[in-house]
Protein backbone atom coordinates (compact mmCIF):
# COMPACT_ATOMS: atom_id res chain seq x y z
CA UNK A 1 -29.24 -10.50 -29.15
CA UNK A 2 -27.06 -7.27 -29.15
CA UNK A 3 -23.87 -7.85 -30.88
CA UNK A 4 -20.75 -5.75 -29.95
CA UNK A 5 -17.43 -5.16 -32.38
CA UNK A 6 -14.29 -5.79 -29.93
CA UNK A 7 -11.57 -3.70 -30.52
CA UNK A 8 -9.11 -3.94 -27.04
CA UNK A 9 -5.74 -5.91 -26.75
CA UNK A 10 -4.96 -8.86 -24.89
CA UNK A 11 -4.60 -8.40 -20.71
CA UNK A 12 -1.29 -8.39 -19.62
CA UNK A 13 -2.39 -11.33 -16.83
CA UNK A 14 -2.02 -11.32 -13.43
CA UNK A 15 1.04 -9.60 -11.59
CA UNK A 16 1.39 -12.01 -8.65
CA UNK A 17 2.17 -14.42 -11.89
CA UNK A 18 5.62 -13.02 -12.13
CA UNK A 19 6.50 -12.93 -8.35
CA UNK A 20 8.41 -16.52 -9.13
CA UNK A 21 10.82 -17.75 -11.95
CA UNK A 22 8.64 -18.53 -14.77
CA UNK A 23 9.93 -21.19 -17.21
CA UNK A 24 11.84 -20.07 -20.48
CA UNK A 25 8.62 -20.83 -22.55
CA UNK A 26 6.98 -18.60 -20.39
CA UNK A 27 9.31 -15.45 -21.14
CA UNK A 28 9.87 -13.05 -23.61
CA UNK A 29 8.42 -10.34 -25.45
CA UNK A 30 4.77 -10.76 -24.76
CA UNK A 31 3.49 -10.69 -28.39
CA UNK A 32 5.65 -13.59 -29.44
CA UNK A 33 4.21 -16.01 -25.85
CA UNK A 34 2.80 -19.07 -26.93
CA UNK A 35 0.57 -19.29 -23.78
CA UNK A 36 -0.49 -22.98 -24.03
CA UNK A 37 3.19 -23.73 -24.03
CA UNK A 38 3.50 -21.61 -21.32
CA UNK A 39 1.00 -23.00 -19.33
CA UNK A 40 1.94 -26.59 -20.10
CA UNK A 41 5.52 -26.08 -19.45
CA UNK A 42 4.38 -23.98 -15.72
CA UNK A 43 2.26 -26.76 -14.54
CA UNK A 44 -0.96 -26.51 -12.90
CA UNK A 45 -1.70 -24.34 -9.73
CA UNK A 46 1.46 -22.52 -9.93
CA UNK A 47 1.29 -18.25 -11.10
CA UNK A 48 2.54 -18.58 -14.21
CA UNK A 49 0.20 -21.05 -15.25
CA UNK A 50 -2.17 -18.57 -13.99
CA UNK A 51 -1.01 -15.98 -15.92
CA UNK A 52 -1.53 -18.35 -19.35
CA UNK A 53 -5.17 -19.34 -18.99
CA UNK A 54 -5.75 -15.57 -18.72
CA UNK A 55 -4.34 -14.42 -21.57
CA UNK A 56 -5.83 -17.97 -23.15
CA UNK A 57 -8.59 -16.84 -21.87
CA UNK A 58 -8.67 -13.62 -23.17
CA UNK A 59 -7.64 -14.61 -27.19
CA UNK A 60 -10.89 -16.94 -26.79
CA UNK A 61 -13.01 -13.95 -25.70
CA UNK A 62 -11.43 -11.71 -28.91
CA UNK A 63 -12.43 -14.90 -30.80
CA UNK A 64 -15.77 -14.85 -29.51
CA UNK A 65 -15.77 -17.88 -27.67
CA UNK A 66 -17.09 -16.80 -24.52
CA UNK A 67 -17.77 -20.40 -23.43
CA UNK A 68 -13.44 -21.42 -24.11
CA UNK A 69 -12.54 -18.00 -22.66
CA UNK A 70 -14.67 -19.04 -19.39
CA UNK A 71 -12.93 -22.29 -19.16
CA UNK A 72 -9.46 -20.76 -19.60
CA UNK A 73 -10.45 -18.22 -16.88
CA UNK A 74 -11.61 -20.50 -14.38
CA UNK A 75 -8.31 -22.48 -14.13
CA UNK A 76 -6.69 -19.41 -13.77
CA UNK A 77 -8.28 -19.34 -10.25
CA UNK A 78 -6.03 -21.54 -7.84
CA UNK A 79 -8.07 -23.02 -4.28
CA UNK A 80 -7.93 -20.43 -1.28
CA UNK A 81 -6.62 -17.52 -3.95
CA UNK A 82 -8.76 -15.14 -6.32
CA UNK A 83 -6.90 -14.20 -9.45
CA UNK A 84 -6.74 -10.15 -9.92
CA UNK A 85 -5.24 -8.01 -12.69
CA UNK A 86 -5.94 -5.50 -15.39
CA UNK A 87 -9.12 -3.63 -16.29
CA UNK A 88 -9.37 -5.46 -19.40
CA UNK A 89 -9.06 -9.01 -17.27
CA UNK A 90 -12.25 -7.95 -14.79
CA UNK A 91 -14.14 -6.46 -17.70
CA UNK A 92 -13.60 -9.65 -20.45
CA UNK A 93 -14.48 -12.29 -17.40
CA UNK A 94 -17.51 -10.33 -16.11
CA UNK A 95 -18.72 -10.09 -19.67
CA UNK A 96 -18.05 -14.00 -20.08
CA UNK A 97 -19.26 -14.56 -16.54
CA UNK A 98 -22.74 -12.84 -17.40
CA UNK A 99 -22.83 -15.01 -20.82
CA UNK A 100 -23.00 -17.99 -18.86
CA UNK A 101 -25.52 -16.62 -16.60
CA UNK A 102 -23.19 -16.62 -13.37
CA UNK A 103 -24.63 -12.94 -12.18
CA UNK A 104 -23.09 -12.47 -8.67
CA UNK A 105 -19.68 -13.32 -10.51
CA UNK A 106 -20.44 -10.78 -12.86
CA UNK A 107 -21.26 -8.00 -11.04
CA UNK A 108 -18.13 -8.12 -9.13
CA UNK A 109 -15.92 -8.23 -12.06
CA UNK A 110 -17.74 -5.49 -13.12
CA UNK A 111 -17.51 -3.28 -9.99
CA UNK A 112 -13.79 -4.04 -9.97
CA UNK A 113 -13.55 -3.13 -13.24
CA UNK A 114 -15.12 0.49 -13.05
CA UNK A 115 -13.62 1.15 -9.44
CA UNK A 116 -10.54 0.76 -11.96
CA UNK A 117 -11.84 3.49 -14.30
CA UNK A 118 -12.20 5.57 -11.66
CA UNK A 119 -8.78 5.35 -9.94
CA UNK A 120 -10.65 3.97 -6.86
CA UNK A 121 -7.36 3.55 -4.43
CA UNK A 122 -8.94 0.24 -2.77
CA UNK A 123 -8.39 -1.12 -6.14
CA UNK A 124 -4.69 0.06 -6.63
CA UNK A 125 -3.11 -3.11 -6.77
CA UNK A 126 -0.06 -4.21 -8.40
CA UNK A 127 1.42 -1.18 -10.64
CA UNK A 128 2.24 -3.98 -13.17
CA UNK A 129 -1.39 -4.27 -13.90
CA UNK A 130 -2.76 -0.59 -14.31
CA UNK A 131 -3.57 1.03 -17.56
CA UNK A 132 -3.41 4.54 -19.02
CA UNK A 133 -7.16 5.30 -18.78
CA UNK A 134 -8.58 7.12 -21.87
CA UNK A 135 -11.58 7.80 -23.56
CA UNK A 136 -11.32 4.73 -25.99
CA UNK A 137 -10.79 2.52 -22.99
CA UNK A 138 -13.45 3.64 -20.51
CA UNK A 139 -15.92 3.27 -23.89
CA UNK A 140 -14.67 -0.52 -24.64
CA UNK A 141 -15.30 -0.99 -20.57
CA UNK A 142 -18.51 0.63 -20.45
CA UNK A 143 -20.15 -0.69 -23.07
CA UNK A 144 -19.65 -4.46 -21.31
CA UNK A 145 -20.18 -3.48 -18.23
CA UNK A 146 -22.64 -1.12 -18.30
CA UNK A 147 -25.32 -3.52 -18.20
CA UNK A 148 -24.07 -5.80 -15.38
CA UNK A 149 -23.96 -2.70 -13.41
CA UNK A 150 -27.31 -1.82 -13.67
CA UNK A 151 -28.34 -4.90 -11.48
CA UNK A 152 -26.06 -3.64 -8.50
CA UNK A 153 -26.01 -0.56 -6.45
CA UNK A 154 -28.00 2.10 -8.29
CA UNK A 155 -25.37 4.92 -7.78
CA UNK A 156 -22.69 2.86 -9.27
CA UNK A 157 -24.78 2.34 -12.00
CA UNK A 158 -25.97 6.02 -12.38
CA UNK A 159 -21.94 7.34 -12.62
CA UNK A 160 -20.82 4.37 -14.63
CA UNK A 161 -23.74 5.56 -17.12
CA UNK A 162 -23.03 9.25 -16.91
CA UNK A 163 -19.56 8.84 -17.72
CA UNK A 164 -20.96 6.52 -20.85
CA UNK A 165 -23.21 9.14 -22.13
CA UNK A 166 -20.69 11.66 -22.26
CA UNK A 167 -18.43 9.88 -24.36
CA UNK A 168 -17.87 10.60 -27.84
CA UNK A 169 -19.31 8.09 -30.36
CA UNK A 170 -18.83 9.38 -34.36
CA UNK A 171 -18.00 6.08 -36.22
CA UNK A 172 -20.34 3.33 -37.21
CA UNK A 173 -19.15 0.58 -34.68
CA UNK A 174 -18.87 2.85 -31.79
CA UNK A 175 -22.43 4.26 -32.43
CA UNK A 176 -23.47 0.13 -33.11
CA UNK A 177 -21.93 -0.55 -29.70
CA UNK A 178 -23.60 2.19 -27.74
CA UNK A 179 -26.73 1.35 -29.30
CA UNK A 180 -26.22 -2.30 -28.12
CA UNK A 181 -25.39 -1.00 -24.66
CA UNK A 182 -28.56 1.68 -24.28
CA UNK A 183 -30.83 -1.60 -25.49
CA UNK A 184 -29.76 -3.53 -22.77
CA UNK A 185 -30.46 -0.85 -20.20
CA UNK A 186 -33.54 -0.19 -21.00
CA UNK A 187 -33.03 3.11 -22.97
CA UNK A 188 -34.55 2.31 -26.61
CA UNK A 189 -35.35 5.65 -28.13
CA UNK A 190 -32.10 6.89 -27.36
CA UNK A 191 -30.87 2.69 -28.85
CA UNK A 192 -32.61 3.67 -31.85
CA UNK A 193 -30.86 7.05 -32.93
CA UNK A 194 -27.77 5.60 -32.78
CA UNK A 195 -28.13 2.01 -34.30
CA UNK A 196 -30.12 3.78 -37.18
CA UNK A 197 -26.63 6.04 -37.93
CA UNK A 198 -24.68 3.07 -37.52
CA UNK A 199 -26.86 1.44 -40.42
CA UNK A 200 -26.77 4.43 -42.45
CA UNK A 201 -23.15 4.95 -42.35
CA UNK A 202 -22.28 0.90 -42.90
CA UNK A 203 -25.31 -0.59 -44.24
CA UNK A 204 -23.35 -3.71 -45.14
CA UNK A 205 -22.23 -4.48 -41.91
CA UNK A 206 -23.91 -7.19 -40.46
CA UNK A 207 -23.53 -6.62 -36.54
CA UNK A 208 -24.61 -3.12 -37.11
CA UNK A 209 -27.71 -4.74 -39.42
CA UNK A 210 -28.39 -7.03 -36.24
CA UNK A 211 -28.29 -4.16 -33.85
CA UNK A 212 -30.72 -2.21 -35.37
CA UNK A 213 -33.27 -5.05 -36.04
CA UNK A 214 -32.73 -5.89 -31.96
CA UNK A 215 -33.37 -2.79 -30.42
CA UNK A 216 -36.63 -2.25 -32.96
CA UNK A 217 -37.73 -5.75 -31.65
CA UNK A 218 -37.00 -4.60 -28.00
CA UNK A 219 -38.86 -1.07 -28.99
CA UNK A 220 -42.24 -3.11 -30.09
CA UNK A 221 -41.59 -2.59 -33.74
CA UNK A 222 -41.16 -6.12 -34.48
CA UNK A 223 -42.79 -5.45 -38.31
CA UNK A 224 -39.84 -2.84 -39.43
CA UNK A 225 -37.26 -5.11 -37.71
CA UNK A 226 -37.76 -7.99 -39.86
CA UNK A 227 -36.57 -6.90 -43.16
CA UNK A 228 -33.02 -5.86 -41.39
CA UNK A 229 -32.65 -9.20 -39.23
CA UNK A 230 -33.27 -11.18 -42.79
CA UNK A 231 -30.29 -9.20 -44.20
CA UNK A 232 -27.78 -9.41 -41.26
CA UNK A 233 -28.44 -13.56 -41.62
CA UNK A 234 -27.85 -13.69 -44.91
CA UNK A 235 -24.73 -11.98 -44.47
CA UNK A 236 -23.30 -13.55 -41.41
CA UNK A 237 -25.09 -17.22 -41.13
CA UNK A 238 -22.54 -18.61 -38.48
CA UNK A 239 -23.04 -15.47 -35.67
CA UNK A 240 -25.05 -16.71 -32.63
CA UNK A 241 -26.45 -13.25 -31.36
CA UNK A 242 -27.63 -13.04 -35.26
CA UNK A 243 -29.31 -15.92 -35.07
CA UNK A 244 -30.97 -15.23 -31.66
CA UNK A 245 -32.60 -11.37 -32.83
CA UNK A 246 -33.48 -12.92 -36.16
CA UNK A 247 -35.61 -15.71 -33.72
CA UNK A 248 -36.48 -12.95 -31.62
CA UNK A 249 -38.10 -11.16 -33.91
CA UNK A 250 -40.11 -14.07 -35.72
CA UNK A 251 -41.49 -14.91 -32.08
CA UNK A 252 -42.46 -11.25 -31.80
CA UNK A 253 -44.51 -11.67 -35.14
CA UNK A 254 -45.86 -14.87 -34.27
CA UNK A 255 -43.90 -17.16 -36.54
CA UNK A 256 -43.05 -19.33 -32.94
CA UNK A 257 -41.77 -22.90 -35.41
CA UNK A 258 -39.26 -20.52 -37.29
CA UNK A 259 -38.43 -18.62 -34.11
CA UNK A 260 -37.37 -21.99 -32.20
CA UNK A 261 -35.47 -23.13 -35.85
CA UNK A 262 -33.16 -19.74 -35.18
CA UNK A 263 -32.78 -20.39 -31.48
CA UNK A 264 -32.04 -23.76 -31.59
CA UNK A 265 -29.35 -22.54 -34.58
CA UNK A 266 -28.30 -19.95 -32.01
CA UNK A 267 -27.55 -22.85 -29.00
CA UNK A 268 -25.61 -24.78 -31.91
CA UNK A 269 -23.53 -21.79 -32.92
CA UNK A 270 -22.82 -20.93 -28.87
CA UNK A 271 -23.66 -23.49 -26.74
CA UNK A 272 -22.61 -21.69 -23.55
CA UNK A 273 -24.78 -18.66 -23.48
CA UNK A 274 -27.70 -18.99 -20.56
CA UNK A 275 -29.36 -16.57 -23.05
CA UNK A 276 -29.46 -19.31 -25.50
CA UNK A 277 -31.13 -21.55 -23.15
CA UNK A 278 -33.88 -19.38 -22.35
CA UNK A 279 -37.37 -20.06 -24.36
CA UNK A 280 -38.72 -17.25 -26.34
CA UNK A 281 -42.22 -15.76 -25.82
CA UNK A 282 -44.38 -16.66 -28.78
CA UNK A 283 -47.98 -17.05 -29.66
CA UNK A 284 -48.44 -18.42 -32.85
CA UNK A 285 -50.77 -16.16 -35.79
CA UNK A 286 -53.17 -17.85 -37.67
């Protein structure tokens, strides 16, 4: 699996979460919020308490718990009312809600989240939660919802990915991350360039390591992949998506008892991931 580098803040949360008196351990400057204070001090179903299991929510994603940022953003969601707010909220929880294989949620999340890249006025909302859009943002959006979008309406997807392709991408994590984002829609030559710069300009990083040996998998050069999958393990044994290309690729090659050994390490590492769950296509070599 694709691995991307995160490098966005924490959501502000959800406006309507400050349209009543929040409690003292709910105020102040925002960096200093302890939000599970917050949240136990607000009390269930009230905005506030909202307002903490999103930004809870959203430290859990940064962390890479997709699963614990899931569970944070669900009880942010109060019967009979849908929780809205920044671009960052409706492009973390569509990413978390395509982890766990809930695809309709997804693909909302992710329309609402480009509709806000675009300015889209039936999006305008609460001024409290829009964001100076730039170039840096649109690419941290993009490259997470890019690939949601490409199972909704096709002319969505076709702006959403022309605005992607004409951002710039110089440095070794931004090319690793559109690399990641081209694998997962489809394009793999294209994948390819851009993992193999991100390689060459960090070849001790191992998400960049993983990237590379995914999208050569994906590409049907399962032989070439190996040797970079083997490296990005040994340098980062406790990543999940590691662990899933490295099994990825041994299935590819026909090494199918090794290949379930990585994906049942992969389920360990991040239980929640429907990805995780799914078997792996292998026929075993003699």
């Amino acid at each position: 699996m694709i691995e991307l580098a995160f490098a966005v803040a924490l959501a502000a949360g959800a406006a309507q979460a400050q349209e009543v008196p929040a409690p003292p351990a709910c105020r102040g400057a925002f960096e200093s919020i302890d939000w599970q204070a917050c949240a136990d001090a607000a009390g269930q179903g009230t905005p506030p308490y909202s307002l903490a299991m999103i930004n809870l929510g959203t430290q859990a994603y940064l962390e890479g718990d997709y699963a614990g940022a899931l569970r944070f953003y669900d009880k942010a969601e109060t019967p009979g009312q849908e929780v809205f707010s920044d671009v960052i909220l409706h492009t973390f929880r569509g990413d978390s809600y395509q982890r766990a294989g809930r695809a309709a949620e997804a693909l909302a999340d992710a329309n609402r989240a480009w509709l806000m890249l675009v300015d889209d006025p039936s999006v305008a909302g609460d001024p409290r939660d829009r964001r100076p859009i730039n170039d840096d943002l649109r690419f941290e959006v993009l490259i997470r919802i890019l690939p949601i979008l490409k199972d909704g309406d096709a002319a969505t997807f076709a702006s959403a990915r022309a605005m992607f392709i004409a951002l710039p991408a110089e440095d070794w994590a931004s090319l690793s991350n559109r690399a990641a984002t081209l694998e997962q829609i489809g394009e793999y030559d294209a994948a390819l360039v851009d993992s193999k710069r991100a390689v060459d300009l960090q070849p001790d990083d191992a998400g960049s390591l993983n990237n590379h040996c995914y999208v050569l998998t994906q590409a049907g050069r399962a032989e070439q992949a190996l040797p970079w999958c083997e490296r990005a393990v040994a340098l980062a044994p406790e990543i999940a998506p590691i662990r899933h290309s490295y099994a990825t690729v041994l299935a590819a090659l026909g090494q199918c008892a090794q290949a379930d050994r990585q994906l049942a390490e992969a389920r360990r590492l991040e239980p929640g991931a429907a990805l995780y769950r799914e078997a792996l296509t292998c026929t075993a070599k003699g």
